[in-house]
C-alpha atoms as a PDB file:
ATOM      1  CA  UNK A   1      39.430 118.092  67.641  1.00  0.00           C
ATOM      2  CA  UNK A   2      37.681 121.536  66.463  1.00  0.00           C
ATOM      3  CA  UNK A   3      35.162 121.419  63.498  1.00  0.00           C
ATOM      4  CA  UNK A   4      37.310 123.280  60.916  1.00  0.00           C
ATOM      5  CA  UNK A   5      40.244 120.627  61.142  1.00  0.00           C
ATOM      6  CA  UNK A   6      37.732 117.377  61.045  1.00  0.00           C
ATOM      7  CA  UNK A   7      36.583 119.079  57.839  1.00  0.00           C
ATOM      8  CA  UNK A   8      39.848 119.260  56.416  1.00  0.00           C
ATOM      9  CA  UNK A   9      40.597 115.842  56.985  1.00  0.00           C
ATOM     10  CA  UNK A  10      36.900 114.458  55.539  1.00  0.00           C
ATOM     11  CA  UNK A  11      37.605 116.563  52.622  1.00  0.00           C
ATOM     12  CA  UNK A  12      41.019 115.352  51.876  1.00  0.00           C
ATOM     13  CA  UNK A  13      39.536 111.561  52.668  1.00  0.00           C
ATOM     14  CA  UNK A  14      37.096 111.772  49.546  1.00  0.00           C
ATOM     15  CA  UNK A  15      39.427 113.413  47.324  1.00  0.00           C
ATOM     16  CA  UNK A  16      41.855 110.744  47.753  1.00  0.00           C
ATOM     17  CA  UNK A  17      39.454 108.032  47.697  1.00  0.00           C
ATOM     18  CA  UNK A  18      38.036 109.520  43.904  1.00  0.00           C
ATOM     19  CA  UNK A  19      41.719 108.456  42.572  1.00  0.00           C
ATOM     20  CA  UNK A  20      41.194 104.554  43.881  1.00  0.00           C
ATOM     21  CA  UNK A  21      40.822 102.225  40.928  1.00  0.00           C
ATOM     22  CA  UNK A  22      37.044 100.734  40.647  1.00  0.00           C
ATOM     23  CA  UNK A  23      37.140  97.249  40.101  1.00  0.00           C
ATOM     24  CA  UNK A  24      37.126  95.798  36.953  1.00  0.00           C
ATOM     25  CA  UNK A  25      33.537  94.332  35.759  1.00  0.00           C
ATOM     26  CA  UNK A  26      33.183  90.867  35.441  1.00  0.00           C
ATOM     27  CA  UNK A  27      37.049  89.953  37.003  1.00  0.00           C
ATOM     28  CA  UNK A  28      36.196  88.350  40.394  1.00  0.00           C
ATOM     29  CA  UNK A  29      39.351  88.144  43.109  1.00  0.00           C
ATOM     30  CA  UNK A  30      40.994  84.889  43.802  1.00  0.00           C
ATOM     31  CA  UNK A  31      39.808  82.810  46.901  1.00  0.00           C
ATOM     32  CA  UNK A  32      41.427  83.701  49.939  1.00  0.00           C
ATOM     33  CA  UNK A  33      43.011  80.551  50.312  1.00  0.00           C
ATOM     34  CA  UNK A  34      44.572  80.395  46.829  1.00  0.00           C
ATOM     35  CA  UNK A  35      47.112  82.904  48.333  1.00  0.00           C
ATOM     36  CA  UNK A  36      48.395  80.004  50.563  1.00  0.00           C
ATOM     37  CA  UNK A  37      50.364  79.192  47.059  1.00  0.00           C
ATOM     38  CA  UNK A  38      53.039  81.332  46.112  1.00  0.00           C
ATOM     39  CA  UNK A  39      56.833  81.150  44.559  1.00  0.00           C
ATOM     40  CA  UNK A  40      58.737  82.170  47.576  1.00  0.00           C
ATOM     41  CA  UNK A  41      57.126  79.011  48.919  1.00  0.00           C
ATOM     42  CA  UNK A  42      59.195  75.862  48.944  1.00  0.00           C
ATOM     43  CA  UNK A  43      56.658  73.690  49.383  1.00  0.00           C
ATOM     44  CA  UNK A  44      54.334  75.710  46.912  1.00  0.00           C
ATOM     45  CA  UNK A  45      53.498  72.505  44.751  1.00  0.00           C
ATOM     46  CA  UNK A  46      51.819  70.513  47.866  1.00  0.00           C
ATOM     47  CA  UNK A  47      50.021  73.364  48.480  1.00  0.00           C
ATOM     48  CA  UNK A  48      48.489  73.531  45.232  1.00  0.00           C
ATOM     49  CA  UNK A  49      48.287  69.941  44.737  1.00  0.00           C
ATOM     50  CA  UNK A  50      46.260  69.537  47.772  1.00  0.00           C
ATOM     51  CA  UNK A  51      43.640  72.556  47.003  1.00  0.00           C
ATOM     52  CA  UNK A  52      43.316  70.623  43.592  1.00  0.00           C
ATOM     53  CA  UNK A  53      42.971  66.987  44.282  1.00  0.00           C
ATOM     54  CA  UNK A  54      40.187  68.494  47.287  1.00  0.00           C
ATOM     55  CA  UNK A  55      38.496  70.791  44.692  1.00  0.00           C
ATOM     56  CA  UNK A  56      38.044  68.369  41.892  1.00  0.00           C
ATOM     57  CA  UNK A  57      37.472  65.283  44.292  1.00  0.00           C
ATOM     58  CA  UNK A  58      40.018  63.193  42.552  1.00  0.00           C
ATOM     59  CA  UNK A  59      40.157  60.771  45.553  1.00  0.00           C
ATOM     60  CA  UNK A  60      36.667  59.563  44.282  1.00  0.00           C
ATOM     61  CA  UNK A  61      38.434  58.803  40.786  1.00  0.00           C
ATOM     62  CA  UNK A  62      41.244  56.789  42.693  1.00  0.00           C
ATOM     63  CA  UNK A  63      43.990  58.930  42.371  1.00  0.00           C
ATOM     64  CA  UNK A  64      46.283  58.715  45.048  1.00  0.00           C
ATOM     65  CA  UNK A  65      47.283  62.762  46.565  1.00  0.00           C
ATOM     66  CA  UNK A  66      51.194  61.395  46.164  1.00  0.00           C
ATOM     67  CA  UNK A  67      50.523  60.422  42.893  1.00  0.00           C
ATOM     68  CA  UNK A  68      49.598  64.554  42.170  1.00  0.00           C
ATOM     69  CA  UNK A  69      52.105  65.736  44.655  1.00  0.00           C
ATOM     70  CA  UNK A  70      54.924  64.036  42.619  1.00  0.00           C
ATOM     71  CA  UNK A  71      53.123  65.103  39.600  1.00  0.00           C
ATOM     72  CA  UNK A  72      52.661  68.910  39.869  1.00  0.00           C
ATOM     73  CA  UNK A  73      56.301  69.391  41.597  1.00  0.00           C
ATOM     74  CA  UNK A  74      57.827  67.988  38.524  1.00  0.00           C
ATOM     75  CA  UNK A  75      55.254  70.316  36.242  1.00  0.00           C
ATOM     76  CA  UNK A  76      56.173  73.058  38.559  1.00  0.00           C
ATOM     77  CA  UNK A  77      60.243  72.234  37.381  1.00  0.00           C
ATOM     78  CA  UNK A  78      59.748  71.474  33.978  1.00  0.00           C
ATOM     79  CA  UNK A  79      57.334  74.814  33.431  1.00  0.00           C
ATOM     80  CA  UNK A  80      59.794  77.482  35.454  1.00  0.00           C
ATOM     81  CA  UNK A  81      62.580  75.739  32.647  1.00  0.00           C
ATOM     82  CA  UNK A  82      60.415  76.835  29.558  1.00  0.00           C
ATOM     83  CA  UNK A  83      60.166  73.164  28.745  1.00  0.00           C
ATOM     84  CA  UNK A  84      56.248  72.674  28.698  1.00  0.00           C
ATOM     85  CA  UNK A  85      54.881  75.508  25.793  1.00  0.00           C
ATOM     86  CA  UNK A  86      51.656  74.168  25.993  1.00  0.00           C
ATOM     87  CA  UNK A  87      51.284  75.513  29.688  1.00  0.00           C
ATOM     88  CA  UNK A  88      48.105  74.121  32.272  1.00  0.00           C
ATOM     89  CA  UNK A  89      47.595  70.789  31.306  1.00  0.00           C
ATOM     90  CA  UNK A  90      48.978  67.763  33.420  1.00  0.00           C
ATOM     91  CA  UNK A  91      48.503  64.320  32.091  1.00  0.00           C
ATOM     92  CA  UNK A  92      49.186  61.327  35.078  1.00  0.00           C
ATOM     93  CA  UNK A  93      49.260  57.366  34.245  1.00  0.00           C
ATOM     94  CA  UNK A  94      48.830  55.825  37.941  1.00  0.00           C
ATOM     95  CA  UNK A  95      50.541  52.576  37.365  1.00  0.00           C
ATOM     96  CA  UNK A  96      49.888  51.629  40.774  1.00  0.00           C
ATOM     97  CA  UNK A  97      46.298  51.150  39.749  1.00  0.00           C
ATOM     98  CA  UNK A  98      45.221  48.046  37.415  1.00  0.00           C
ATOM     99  CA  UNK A  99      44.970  48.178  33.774  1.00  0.00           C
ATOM    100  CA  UNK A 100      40.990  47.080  34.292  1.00  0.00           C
ATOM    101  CA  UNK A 101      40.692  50.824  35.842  1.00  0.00           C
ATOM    102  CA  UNK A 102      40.426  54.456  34.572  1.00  0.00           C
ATOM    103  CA  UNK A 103      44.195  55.854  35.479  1.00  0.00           C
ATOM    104  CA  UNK A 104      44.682  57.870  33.169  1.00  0.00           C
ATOM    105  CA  UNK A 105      43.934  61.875  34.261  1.00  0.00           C
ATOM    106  CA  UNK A 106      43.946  64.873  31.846  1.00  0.00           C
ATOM    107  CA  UNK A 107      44.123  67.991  34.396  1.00  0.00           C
ATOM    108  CA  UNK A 108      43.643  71.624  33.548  1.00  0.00           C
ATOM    109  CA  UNK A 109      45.720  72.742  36.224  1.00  0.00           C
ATOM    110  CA  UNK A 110      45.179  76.155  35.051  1.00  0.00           C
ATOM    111  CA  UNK A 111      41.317  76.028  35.218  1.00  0.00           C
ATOM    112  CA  UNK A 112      40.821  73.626  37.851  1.00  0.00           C
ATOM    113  CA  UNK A 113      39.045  71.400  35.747  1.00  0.00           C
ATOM    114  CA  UNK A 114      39.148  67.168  34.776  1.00  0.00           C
ATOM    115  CA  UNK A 115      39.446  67.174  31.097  1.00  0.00           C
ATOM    116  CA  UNK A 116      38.969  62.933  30.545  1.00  0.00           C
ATOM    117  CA  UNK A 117      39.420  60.084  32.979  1.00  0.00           C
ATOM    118  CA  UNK A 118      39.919  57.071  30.431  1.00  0.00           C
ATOM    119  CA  UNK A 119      41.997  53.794  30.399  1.00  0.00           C
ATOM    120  CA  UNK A 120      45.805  53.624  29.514  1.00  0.00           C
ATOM    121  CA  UNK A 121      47.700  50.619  28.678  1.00  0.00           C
ATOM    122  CA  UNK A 122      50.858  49.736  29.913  1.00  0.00           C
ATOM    123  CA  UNK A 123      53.837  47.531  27.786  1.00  0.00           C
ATOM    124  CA  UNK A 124      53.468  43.811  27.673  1.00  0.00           C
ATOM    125  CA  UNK A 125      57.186  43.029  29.531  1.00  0.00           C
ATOM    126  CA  UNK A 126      55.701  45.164  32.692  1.00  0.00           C
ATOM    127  CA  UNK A 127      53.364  42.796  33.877  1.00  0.00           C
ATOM    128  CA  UNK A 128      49.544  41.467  33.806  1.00  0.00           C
ATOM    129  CA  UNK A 129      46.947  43.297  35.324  1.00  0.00           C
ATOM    130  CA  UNK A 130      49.565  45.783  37.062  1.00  0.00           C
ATOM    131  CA  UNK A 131      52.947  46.912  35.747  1.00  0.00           C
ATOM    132  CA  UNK A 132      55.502  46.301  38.011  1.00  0.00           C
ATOM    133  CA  UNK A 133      58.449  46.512  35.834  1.00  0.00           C
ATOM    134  CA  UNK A 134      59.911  49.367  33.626  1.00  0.00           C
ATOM    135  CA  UNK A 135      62.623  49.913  31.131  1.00  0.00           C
ATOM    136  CA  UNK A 136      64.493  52.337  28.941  1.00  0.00           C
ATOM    137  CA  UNK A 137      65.854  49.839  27.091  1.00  0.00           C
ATOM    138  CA  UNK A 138      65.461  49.605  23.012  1.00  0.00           C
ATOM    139  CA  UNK A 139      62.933  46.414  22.435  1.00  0.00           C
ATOM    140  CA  UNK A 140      62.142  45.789  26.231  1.00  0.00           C
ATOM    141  CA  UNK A 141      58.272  45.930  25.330  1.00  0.00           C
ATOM    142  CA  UNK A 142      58.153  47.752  28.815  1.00  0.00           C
ATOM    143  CA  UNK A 143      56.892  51.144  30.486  1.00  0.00           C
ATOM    144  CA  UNK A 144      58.819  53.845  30.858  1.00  0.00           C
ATOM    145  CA  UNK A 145      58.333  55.882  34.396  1.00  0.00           C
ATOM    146  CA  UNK A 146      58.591  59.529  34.433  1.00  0.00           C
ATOM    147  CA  UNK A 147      58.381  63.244  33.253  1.00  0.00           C
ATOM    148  CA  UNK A 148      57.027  63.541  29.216  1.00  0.00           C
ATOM    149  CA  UNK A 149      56.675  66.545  27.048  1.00  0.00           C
ATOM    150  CA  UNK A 150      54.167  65.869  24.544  1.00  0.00           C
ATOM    151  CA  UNK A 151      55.328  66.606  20.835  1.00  0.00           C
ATOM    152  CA  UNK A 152      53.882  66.418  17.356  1.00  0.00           C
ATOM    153  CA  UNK A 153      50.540  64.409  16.036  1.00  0.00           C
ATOM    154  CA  UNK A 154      51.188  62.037  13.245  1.00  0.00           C
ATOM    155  CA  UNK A 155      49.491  59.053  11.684  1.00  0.00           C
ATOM    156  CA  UNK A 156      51.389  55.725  11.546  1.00  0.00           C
ATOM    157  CA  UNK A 157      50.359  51.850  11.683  1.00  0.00           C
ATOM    158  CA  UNK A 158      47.755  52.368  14.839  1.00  0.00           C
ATOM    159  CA  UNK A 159      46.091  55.601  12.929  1.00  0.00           C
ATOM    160  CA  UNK A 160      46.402  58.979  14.621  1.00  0.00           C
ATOM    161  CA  UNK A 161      49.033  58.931  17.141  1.00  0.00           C
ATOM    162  CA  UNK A 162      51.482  61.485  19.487  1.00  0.00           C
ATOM    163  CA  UNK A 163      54.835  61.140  19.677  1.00  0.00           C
ATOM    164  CA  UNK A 164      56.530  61.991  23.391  1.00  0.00           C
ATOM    165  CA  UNK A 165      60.253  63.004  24.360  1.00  0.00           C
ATOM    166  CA  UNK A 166      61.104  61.528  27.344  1.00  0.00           C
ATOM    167  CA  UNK A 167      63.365  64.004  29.327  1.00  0.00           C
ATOM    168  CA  UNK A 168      64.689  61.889  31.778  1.00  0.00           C
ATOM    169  CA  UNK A 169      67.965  60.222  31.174  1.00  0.00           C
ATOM    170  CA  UNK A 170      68.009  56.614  32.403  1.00  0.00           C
ATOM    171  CA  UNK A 171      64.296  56.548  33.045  1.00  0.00           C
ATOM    172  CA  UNK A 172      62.763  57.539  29.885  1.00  0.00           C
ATOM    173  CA  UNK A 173      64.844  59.559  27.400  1.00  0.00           C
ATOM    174  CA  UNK A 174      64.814  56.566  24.786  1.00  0.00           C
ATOM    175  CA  UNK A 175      61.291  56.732  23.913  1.00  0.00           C
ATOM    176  CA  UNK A 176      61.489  58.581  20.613  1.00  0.00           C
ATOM    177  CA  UNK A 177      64.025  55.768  19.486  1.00  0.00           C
ATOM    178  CA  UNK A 178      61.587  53.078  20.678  1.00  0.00           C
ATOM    179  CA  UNK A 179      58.735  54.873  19.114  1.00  0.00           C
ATOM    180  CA  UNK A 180      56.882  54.943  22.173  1.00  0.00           C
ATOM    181  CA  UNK A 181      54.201  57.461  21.799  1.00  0.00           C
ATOM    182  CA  UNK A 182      50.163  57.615  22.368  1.00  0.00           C
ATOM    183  CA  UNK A 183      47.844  55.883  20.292  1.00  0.00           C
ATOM    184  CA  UNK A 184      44.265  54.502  20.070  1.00  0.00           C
ATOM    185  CA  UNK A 185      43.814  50.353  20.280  1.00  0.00           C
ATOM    186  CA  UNK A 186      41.351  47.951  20.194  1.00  0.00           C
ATOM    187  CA  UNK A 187      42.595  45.857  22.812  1.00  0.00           C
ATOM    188  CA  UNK A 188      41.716  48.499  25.965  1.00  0.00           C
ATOM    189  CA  UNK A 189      38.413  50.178  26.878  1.00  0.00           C
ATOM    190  CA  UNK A 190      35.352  49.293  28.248  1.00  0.00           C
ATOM    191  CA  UNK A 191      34.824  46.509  25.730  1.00  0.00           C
ATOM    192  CA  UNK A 192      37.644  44.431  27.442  1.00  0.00           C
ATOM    193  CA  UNK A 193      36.440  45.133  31.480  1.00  0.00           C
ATOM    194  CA  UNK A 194      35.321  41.642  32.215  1.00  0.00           C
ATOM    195  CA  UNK A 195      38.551  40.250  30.892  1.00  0.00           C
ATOM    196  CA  UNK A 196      41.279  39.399  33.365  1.00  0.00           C
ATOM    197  CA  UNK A 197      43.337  42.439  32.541  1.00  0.00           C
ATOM    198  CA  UNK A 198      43.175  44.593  29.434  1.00  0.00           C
ATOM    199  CA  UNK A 199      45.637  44.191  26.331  1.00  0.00           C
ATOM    200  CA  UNK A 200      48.971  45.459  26.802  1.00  0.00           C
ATOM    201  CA  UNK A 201      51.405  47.527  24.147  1.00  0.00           C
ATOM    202  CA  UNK A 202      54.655  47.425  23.507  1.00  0.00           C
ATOM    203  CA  UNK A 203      55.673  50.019  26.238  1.00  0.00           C
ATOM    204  CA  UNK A 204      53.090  52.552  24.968  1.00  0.00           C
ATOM    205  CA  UNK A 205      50.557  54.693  26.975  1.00  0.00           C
ATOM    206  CA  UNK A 206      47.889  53.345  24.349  1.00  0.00           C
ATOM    207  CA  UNK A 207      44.286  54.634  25.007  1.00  0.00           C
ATOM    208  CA  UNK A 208      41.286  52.989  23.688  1.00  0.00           C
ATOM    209  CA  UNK A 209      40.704  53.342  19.893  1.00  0.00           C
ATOM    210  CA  UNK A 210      37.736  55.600  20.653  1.00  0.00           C
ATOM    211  CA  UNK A 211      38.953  58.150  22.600  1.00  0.00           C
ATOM    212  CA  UNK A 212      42.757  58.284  20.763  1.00  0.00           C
ATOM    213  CA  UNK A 213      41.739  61.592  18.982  1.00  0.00           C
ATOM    214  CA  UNK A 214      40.081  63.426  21.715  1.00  0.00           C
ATOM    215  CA  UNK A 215      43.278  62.859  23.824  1.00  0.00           C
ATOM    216  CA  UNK A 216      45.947  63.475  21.474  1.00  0.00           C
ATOM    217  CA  UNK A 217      43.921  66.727  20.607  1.00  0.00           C
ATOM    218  CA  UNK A 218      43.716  67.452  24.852  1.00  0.00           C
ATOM    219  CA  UNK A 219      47.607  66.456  25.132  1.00  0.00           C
ATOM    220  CA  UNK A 220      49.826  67.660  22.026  1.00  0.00           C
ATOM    221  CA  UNK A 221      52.130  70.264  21.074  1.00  0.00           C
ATOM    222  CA  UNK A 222      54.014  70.316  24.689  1.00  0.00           C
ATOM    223  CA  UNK A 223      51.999  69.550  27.742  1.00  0.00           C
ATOM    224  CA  UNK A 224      53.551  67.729  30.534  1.00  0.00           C
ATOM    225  CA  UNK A 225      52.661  63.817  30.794  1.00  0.00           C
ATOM    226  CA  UNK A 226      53.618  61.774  34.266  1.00  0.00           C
ATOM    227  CA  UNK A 227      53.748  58.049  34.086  1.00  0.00           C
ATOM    228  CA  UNK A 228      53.487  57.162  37.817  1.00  0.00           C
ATOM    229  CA  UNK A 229      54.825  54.064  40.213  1.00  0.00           C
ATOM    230  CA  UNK A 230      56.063  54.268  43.686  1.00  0.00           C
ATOM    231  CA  UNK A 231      59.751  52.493  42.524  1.00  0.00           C
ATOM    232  CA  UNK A 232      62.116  53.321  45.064  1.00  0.00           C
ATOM    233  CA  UNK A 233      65.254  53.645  42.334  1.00  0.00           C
ATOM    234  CA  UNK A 234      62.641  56.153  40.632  1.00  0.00           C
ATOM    235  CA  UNK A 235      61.595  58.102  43.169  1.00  0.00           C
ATOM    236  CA  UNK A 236      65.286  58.236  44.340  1.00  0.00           C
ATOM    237  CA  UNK A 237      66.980  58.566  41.331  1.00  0.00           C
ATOM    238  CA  UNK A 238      64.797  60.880  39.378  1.00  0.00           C
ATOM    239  CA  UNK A 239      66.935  64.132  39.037  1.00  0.00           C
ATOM    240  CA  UNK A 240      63.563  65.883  38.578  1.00  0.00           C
ATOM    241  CA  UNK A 241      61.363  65.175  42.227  1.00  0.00           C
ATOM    242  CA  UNK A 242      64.991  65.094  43.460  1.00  0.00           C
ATOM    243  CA  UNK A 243      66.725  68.474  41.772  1.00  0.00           C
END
């Protein structure tokens, strides 16, 4: 190639180049392997669930990775429907975990960050130490499995406390009417851990007295909350993990 035409082409190079964008100060690019995660993706929420249950370490707080799998693809659902308007924060009871344990997980999913790891009761009629039953039914004084949208706070007999439409029909969607909802009580925390099992409510998450304010404020106004168990006729009959 003769000398006048590679100067032509260096000299259109740079001109171009002077029109690219310069990058914005103080906005870093996303990790390579965060593009692994996108819409056109099927499978988009194990994806993310994975890169977040390795980059928080919640395997060391004893949360299962099917536990956040079912978790995040039902967030995923509920959040492309408009229903969660309090977007990036993911609540999950693990009822496959005792009562004497930490299973409760507030998640900014948004921020990649563990807001509280605290205890969560589970209703009287689901068991001792472990719930292994659940109801929708009016006075069953049992847990209710599934998807939650948080609502309003108000303050009733237990103090400050959140009240919780459950949006899945069969499962969950008589909790306003049972007035199950989050609250703080005296009867879980780490005052009761060398007890047999921590108190029990009567089918409410209830959180220890303590800490009721500093979840309610974490959780309110429409953030998704999961209440967990590996039932077969909820796993299989949940029109949300199944949709």
């Amino acid at each position: 190639m003769s000398k006048p035409y590679l100067t032509i082409i260096i000299a259109c190079s740079s001109f171009l180049l002077s029109f690219a964008p310069a990058p914005k100060a103080g906005i870093e690019s996303a990790p390579k392997h965060l593009s692994l995660i996108t819409p056109s993706n099927n499978n988009s929420y194990k994806a993310a669930s994975k890169l977040l249950y390795d980059s928080l370490n919640l395997n060391k707080l004893g949360l299962s990775l099917q536990a956040l799998e079912y978790a995040y693809k039902g967030y995923e659902k509920l959040e492309n429907k408009g229903l969660i308007k309090n977007r990036g924060i993911l609540t999950i009871c693990d009822f496959t975990k005792s009562s004497s344990e930490k299973r409760m997980y507030i998640i900014d999913v948004a921020n990649y960050k563990i807001l509280l790891n605290t205890y969560v009761a589970h209703g009287k009629n689901s068991g001792g130490a472990y719930a292994r039953k659940f109801s929708n039914g009016m006075r069953s004084l049992a847990s209710s499995l599934g998807f939650f949208i948080t609502k309003n706070i108000y303050f009733g007999k237990h103090g400050l406390s959140l009240k919780l439409a459950g949006i899945e029909p069969g499962y969950n969607d008589k909790a306003e009417k049972r007035a199950v909802v989050v609250h703080g009580a005296p009867y879980i925390g780490d005052s009761r851990f060398h007890s047999e099992y921590m108190g029990r409510s009567f089918g409410c998450p209830a959180v220890p007295q303590a800490q009721a304010s500093k979840v309610i404020n974490l959780i309110k106004d429409g953030t998704c909350l999961f209440i967990y168990h590996p039932s077969a006729s909820y796993l299989h009959g949940s029109k949300i993990l199944n949709g």
